[in-house]
C-alpha atoms as a PDB file:
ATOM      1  CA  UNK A   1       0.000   0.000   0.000  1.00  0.00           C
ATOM      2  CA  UNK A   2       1.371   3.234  -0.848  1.00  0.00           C
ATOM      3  CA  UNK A   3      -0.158   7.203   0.014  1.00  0.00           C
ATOM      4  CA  UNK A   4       0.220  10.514  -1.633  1.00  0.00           C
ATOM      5  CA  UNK A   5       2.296  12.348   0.466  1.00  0.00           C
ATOM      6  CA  UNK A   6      -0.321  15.453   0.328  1.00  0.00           C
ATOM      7  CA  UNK A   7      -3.827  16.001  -1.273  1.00  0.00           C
ATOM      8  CA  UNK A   8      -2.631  18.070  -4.085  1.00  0.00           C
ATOM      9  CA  UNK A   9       0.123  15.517  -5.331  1.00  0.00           C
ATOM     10  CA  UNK A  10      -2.861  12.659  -4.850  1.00  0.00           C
ATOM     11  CA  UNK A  11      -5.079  14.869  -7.761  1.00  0.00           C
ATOM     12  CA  UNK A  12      -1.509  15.798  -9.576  1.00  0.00           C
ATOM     13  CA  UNK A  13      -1.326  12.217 -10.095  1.00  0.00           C
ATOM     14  CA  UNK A  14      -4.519  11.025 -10.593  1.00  0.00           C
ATOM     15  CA  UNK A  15      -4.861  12.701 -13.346  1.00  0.00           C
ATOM     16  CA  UNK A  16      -0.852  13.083 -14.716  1.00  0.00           C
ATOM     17  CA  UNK A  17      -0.640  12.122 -18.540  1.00  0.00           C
ATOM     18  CA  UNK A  18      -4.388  12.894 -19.202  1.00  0.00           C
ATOM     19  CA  UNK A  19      -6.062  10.642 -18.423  1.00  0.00           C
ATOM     20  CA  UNK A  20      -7.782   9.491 -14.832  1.00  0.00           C
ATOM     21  CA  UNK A  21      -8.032   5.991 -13.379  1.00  0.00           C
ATOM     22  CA  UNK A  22     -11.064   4.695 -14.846  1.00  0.00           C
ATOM     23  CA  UNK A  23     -12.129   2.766 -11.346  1.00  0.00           C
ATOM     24  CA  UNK A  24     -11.510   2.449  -7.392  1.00  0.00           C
ATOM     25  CA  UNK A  25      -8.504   0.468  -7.555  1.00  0.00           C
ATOM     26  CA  UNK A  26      -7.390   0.885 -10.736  1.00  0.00           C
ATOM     27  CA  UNK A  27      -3.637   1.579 -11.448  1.00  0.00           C
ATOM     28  CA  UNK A  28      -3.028   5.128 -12.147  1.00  0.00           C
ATOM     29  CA  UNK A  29      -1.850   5.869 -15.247  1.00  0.00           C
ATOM     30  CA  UNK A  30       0.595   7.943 -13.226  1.00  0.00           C
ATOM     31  CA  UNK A  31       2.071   4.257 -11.995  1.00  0.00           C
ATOM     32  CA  UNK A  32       2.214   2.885 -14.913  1.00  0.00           C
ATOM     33  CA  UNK A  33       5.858   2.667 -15.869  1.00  0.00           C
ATOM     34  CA  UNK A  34       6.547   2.296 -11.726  1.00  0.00           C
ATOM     35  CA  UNK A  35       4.208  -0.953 -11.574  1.00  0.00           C
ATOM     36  CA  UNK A  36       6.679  -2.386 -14.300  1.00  0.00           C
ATOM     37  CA  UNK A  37       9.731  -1.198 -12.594  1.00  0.00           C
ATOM     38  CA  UNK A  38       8.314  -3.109  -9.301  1.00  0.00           C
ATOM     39  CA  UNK A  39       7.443  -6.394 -11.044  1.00  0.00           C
ATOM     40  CA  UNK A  40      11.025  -6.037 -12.430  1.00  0.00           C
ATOM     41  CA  UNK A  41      12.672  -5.418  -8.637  1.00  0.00           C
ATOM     42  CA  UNK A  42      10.099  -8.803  -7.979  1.00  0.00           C
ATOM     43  CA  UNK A  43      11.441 -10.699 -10.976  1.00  0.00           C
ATOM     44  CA  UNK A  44      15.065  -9.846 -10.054  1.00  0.00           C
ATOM     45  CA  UNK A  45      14.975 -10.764  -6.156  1.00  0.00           C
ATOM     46  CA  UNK A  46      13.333 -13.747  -6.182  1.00  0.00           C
ATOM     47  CA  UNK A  47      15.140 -15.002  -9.669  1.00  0.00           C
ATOM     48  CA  UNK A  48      18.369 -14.528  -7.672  1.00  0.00           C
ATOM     49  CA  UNK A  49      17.023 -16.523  -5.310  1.00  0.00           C
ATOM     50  CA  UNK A  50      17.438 -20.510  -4.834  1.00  0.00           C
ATOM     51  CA  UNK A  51      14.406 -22.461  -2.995  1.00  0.00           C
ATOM     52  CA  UNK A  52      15.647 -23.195  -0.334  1.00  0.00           C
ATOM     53  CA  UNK A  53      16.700 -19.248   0.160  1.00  0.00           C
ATOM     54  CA  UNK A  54      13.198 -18.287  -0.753  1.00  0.00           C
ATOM     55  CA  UNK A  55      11.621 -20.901   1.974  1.00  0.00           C
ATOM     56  CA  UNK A  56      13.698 -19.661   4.852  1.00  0.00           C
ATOM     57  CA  UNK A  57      13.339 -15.883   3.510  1.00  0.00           C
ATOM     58  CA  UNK A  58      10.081 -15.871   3.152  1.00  0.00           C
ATOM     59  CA  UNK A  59       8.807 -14.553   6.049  1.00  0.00           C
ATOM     60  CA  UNK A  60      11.522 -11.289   5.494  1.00  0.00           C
ATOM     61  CA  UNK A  61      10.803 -10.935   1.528  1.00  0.00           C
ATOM     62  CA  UNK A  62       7.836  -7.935   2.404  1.00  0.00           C
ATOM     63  CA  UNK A  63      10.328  -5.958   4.311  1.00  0.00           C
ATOM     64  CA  UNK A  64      13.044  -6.384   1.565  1.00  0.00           C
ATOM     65  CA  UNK A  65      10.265  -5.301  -0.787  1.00  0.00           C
ATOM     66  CA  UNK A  66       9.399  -2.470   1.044  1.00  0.00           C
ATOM     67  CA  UNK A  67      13.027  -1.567   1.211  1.00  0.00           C
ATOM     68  CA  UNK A  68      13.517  -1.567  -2.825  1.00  0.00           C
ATOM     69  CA  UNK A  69      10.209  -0.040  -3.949  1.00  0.00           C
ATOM     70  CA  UNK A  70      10.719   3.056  -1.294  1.00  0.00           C
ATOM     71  CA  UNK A  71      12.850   4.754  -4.272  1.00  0.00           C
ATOM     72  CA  UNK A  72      10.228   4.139  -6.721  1.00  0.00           C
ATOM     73  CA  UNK A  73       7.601   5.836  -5.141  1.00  0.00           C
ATOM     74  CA  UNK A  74       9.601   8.279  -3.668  1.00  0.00           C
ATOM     75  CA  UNK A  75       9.894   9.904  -7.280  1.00  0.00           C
ATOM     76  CA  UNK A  76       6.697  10.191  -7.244  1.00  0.00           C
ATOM     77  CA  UNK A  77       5.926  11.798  -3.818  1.00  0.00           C
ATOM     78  CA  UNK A  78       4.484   9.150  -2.473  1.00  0.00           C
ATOM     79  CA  UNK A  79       5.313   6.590   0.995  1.00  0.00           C
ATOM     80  CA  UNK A  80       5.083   3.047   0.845  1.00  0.00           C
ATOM     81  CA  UNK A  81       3.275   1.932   3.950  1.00  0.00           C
ATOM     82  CA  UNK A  82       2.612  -2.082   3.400  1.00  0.00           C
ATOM     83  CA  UNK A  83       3.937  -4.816   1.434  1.00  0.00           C
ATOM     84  CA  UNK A  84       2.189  -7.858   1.110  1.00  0.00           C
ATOM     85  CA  UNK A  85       3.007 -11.105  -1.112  1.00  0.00           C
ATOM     86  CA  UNK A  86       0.214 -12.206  -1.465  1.00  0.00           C
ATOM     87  CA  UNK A  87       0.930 -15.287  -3.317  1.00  0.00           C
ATOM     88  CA  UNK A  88       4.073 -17.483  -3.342  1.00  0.00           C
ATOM     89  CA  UNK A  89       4.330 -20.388  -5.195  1.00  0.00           C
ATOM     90  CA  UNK A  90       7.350 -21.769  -5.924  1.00  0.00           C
ATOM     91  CA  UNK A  91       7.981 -24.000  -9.479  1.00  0.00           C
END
């Protein structure tokens, strides 16, 4: 979960490129590119990772999340307050 650090960068980024989300819960078009950056951070952690690393980690990976995406957001004024993985299957 992330927040707008103030009201006026919440509407700033509603609304940034044109166009608003089209429904509650909807990705901002403003988070577009970031929500690929994060899957990327995602992809490269737990690539990097071997199973039994991600079994004994896995209880820690939401705070290492938290950790990388804080940059991310932070360019766009905003605080990340929650990570959750919500699903973890390993193949």
């Amino acid at each position: 979960m992330y927040v707008p650090k103030d009201e006026d960068i919440a509407k700033e980024l509603s609304k940034e490129g044109g166009k608003e989300a089209k429904e509650p819960g909807a990705v901002s078009p403003a988070f577009v590119n970031t929500m690929i950056k994060i899957k990327g951070v995602v992809n490269k952690v737990l690539g990097s990772m071997k199973v039994e690393e991600l079994q004994s980690k896995r209880d820690t990976l939401a705070t290492v999340f938290k950790a990388l995406f804080k940059p991310l957001f932070y360019e766009k004024n905003c605080l990340v307050r929650e990570v959750v993985v919500q699903e973890f299957i390993i193949q």
